[in-house]
Protein backbone atom coordinates (compact mmCIF):
# COMPACT_ATOMS: atom_id res chain seq x y z
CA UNK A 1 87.31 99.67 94.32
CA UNK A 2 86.59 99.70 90.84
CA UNK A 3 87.82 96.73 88.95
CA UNK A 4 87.88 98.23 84.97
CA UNK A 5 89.26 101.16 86.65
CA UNK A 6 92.09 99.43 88.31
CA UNK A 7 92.93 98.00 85.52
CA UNK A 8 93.06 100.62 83.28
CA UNK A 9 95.43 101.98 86.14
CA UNK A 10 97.59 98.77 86.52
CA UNK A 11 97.93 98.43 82.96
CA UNK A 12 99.00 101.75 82.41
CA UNK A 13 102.50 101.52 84.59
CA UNK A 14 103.02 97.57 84.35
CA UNK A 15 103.36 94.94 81.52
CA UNK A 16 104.43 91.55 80.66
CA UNK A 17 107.70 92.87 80.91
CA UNK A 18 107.54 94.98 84.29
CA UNK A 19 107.68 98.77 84.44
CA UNK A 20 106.52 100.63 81.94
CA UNK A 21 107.09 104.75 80.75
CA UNK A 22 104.16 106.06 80.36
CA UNK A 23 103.83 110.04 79.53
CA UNK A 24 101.83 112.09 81.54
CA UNK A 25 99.38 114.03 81.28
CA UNK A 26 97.10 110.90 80.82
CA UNK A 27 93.92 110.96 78.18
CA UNK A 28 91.32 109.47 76.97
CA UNK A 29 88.38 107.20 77.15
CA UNK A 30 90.01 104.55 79.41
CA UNK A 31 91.44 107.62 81.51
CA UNK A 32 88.33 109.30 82.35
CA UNK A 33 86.76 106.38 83.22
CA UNK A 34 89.23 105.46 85.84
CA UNK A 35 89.39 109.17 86.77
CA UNK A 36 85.48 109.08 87.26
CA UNK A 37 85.69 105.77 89.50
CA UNK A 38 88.43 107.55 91.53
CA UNK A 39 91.33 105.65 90.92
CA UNK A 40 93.36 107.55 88.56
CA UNK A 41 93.69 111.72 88.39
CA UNK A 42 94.76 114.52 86.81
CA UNK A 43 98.06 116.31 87.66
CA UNK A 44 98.15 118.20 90.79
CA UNK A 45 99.38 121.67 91.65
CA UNK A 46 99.54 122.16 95.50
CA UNK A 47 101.27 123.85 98.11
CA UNK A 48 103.34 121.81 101.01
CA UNK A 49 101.52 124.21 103.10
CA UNK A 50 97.99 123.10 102.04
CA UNK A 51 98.97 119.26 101.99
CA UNK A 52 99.92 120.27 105.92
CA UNK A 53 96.42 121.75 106.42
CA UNK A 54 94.94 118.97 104.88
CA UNK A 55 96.72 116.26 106.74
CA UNK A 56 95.74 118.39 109.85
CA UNK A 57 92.00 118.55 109.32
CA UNK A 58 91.81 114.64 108.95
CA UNK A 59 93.66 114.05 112.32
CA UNK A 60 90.94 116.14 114.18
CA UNK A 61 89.01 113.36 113.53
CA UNK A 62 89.21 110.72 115.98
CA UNK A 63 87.78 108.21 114.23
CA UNK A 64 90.51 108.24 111.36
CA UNK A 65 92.99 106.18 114.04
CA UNK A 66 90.65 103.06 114.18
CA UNK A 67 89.49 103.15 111.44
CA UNK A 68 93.37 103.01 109.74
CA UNK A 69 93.89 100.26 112.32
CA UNK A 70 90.81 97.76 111.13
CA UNK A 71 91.78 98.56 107.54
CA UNK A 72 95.14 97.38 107.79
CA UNK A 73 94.16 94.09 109.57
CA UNK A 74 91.45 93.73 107.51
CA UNK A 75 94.04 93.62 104.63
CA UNK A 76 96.11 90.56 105.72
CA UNK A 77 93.94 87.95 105.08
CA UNK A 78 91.82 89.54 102.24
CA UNK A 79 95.32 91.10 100.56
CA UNK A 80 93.90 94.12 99.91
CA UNK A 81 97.41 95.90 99.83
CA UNK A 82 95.98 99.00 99.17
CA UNK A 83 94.34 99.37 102.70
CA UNK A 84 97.63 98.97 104.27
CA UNK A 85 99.70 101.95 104.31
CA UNK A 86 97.17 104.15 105.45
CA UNK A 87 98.94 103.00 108.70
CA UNK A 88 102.13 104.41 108.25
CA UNK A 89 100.74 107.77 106.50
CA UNK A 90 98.76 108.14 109.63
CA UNK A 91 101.72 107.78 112.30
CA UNK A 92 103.90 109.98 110.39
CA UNK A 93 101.58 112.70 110.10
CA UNK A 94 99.91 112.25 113.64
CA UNK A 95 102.10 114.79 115.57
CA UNK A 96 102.62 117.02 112.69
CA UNK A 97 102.21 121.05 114.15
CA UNK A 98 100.24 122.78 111.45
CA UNK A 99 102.92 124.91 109.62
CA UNK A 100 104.30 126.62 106.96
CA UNK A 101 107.30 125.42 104.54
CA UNK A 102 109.81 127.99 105.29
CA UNK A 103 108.58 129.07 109.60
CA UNK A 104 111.40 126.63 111.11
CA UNK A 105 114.02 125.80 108.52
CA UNK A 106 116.17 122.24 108.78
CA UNK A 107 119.61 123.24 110.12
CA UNK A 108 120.40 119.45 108.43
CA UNK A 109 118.11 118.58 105.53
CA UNK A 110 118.01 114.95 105.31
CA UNK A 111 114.53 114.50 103.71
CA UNK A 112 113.32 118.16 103.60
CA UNK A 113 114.02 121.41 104.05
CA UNK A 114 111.07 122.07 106.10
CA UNK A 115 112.32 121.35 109.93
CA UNK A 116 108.71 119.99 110.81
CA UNK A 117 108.89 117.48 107.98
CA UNK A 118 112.70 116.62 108.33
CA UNK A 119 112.14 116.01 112.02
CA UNK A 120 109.26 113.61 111.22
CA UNK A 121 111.26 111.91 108.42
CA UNK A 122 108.87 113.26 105.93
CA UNK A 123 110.08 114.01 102.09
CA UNK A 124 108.46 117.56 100.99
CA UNK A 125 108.87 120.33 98.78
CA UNK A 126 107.59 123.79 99.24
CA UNK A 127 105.33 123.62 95.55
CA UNK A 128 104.16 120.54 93.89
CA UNK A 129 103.79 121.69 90.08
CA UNK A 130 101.61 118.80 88.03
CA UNK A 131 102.29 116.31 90.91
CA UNK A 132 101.48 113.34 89.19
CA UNK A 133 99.03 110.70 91.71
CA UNK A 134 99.20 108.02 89.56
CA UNK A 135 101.93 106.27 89.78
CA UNK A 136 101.89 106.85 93.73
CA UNK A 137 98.17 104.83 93.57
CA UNK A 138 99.74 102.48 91.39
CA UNK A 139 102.51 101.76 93.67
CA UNK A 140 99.71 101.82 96.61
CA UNK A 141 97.39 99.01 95.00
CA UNK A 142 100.09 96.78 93.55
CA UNK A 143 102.37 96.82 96.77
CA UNK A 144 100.50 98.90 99.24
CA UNK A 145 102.81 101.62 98.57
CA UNK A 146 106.42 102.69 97.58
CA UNK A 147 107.35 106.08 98.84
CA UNK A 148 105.58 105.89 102.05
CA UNK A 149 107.59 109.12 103.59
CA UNK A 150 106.45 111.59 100.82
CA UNK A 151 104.16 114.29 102.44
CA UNK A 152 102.31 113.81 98.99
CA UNK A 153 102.03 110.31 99.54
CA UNK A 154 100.68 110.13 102.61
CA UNK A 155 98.02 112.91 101.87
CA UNK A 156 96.97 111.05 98.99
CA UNK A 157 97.20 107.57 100.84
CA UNK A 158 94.44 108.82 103.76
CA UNK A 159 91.81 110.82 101.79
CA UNK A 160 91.97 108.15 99.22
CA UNK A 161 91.30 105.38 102.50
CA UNK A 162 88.48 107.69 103.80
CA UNK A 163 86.54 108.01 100.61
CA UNK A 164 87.39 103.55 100.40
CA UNK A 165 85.51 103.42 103.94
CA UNK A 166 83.04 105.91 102.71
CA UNK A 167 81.86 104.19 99.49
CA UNK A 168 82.19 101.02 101.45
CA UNK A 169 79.78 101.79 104.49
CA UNK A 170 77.35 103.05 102.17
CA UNK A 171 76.21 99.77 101.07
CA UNK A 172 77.02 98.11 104.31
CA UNK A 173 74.69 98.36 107.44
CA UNK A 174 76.45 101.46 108.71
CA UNK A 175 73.61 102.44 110.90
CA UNK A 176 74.38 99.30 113.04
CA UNK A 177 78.01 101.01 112.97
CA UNK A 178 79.28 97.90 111.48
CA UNK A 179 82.71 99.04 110.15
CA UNK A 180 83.43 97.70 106.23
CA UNK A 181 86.57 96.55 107.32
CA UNK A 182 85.73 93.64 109.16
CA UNK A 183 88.92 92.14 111.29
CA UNK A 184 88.31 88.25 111.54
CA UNK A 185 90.06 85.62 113.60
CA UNK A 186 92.14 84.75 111.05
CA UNK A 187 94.18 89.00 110.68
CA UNK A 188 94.37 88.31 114.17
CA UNK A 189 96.34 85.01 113.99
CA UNK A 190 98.28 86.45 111.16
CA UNK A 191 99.22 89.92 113.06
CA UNK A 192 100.16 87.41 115.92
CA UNK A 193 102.68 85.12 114.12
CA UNK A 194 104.12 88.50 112.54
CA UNK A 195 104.71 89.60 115.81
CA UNK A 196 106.06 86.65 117.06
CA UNK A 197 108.38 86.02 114.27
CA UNK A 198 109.83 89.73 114.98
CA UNK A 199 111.17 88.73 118.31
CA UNK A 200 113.91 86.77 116.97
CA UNK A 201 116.27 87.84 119.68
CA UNK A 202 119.21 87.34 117.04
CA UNK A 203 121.18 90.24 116.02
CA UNK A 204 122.31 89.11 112.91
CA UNK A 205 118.68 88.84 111.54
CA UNK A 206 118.22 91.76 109.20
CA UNK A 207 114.93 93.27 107.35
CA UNK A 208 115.96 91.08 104.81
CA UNK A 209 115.58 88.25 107.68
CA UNK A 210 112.53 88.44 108.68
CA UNK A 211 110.79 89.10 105.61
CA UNK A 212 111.68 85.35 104.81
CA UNK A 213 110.22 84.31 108.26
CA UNK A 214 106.90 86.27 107.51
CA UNK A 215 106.80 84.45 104.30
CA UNK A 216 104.60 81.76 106.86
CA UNK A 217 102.92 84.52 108.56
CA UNK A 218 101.05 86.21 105.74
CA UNK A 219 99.93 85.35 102.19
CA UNK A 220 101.91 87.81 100.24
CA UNK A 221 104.74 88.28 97.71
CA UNK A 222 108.19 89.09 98.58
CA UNK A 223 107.33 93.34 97.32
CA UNK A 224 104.32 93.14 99.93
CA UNK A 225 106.45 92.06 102.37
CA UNK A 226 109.08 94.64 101.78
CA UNK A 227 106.32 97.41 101.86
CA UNK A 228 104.45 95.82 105.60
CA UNK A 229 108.08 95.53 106.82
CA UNK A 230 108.90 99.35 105.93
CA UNK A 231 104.98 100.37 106.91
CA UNK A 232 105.64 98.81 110.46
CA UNK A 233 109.33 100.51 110.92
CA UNK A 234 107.67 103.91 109.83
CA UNK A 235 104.56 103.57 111.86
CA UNK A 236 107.09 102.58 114.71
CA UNK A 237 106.37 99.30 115.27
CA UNK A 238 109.81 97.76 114.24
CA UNK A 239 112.17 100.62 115.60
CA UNK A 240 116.15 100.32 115.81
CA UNK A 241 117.60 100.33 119.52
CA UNK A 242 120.30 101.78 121.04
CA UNK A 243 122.53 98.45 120.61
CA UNK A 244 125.62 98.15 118.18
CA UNK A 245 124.39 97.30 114.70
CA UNK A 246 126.03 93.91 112.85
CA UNK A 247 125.23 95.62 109.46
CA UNK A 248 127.21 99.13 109.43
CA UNK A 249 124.71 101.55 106.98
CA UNK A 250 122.21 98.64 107.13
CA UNK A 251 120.32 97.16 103.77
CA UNK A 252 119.91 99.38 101.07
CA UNK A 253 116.61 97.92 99.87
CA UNK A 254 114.85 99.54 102.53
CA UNK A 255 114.68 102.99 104.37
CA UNK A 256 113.09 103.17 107.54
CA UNK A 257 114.19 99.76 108.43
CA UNK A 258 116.82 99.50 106.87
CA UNK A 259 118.99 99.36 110.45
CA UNK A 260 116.78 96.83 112.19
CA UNK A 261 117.96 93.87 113.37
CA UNK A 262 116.31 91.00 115.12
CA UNK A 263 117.02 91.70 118.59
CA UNK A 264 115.31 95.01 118.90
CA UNK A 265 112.23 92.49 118.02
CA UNK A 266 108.96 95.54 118.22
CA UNK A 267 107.81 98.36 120.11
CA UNK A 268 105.85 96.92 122.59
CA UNK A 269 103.97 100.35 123.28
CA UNK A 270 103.27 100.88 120.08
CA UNK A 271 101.74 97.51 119.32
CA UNK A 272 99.60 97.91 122.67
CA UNK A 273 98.50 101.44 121.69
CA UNK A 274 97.54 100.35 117.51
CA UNK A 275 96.42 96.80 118.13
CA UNK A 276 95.61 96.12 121.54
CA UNK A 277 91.76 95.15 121.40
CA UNK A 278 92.96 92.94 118.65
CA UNK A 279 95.80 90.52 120.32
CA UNK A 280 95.90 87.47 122.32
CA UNK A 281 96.52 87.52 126.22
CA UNK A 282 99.77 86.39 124.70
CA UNK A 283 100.87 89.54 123.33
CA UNK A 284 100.21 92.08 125.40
């Protein structure tokens, strides 16, 4: 990735002071520049149905599934926070039926009010009118993501990861199918001791809990950790059980983990089926 271009991104939507309000449509020197390097880009006008094509196309391929996988271990010791929520964009959207907006409408819209989206927890609309991608590839870079259930989001999330492992394996030695994101010994120690610290057994441990514990797992700042935490719950990893809850509504800082608690610990399945090859005898 393009450092002057991140920049020129970063700097755009955060200051000395945090947040800042920047007016869109973006211009300028500075602008095109980042636009050219493809990190920043000009509003977008785009069906939900053509985001659901889109999204449908990539998952024919089955190389997109390990190559999501080695990205996101490849970001935990490197903290390349961009790479990571590829993972979650690609479980929500892998059993997505190609469909239309309106062909089975939500009897209760929670997130849409396209059935096939609200059944898969996914946040669409039916138009997206000067949708603007920066701020969502902001929020990717600096945290690895924000709004990690947007249909919009998650298109933008894998296209932008293919085109990452594209540019990347052209100047690696891709003809000896070495993949650019290398997983070393040390993301698999640190996907261990995540795992590990998720089977806490305790019920009263919250999202909020274990973020704390993984501040020993993985080098990271309290906002990464919120985003792997809610990356994991979406992708399924870290998935609320049939047990009573100790938090009634759970923690309003998150959403799709917002109900976990420690002794629903993680999907074993699900850890088998995305990181299998990659764990100790221990873990699987």
């Amino acid at each position: 990735m393009d450092k002057k271009a991140t920049k020129i991104l970063m700097s755009t939507f955060w200051g000395g002071g945090g947040w800042k309000s920047p007016h869109a449509p973006f211009s300028g020197d500075d602008f095109e520049y980042a636009k050219s390097k493809g990190v920043m880009f000009d509003p977008l006008t785009i069906s939900h149905d053509e985001i659901v094509e889109r999204l449908h196309h990539m998952h024919q391929n089955p190389a997109l599934k390990e190559r999501v996988i080695a990205a996101f271990l490849h970001s935990l010791s490197t903290k390349k926070v961009y790479l990571r929520s590829a993972l979650s964009s690609w479980a929500l959207t892998r059993n997505m039926p190609l469909h239309t907006y309106g062909e089975r409408p939500a009897l209760h819209a929670n997130t849409s009010a396209c059935g096939d989206c609200n059944f898969l927890r996914l946040q669409s609309d039916k138009q997206y009118v000067d949708a603007d991608l920066n701020v969502l590839n902001f929020e990717r870079i600096k945290w690895s993501g924000v709004r990690h259930g947007w249909l919009l989001y998650c298109l933008m999330d894998l296209e932008l990861l293919l085109q990452d492992y594209n540019d990347n394996s052209s100047n690696s030695t891709e003809s000896n199918h070495i993949s650019p994101y290398e997983v070393t010994e040390e993301d698999r120690t640190i996907l261990a001791k995540m795992l590990e610290a998720s089977q806490t057994g305790d019920p009263t441990d919250s999202a909020r809990s274990l973020e704390k514990k993984w501040k020993d797992c993985v080098p990271s700042s309290k906002q990464e950790r919120d985003s792997l935490l809610e990356i994991w719950a979406a992708a399924g990893i870290l998935v609320p059980m049939d047990t009573p809850r100790k938090r009634k509504g759970g923690s309003g800082d998150f959403i799709f983990v917002a109900t976990w608690q420690g002794d629903d610990g993680y999907h074993a399945e699900n850890v088998l089926d995305y990181f299998g090859p990659y764990l100790p005898p221990s873990n699987l």
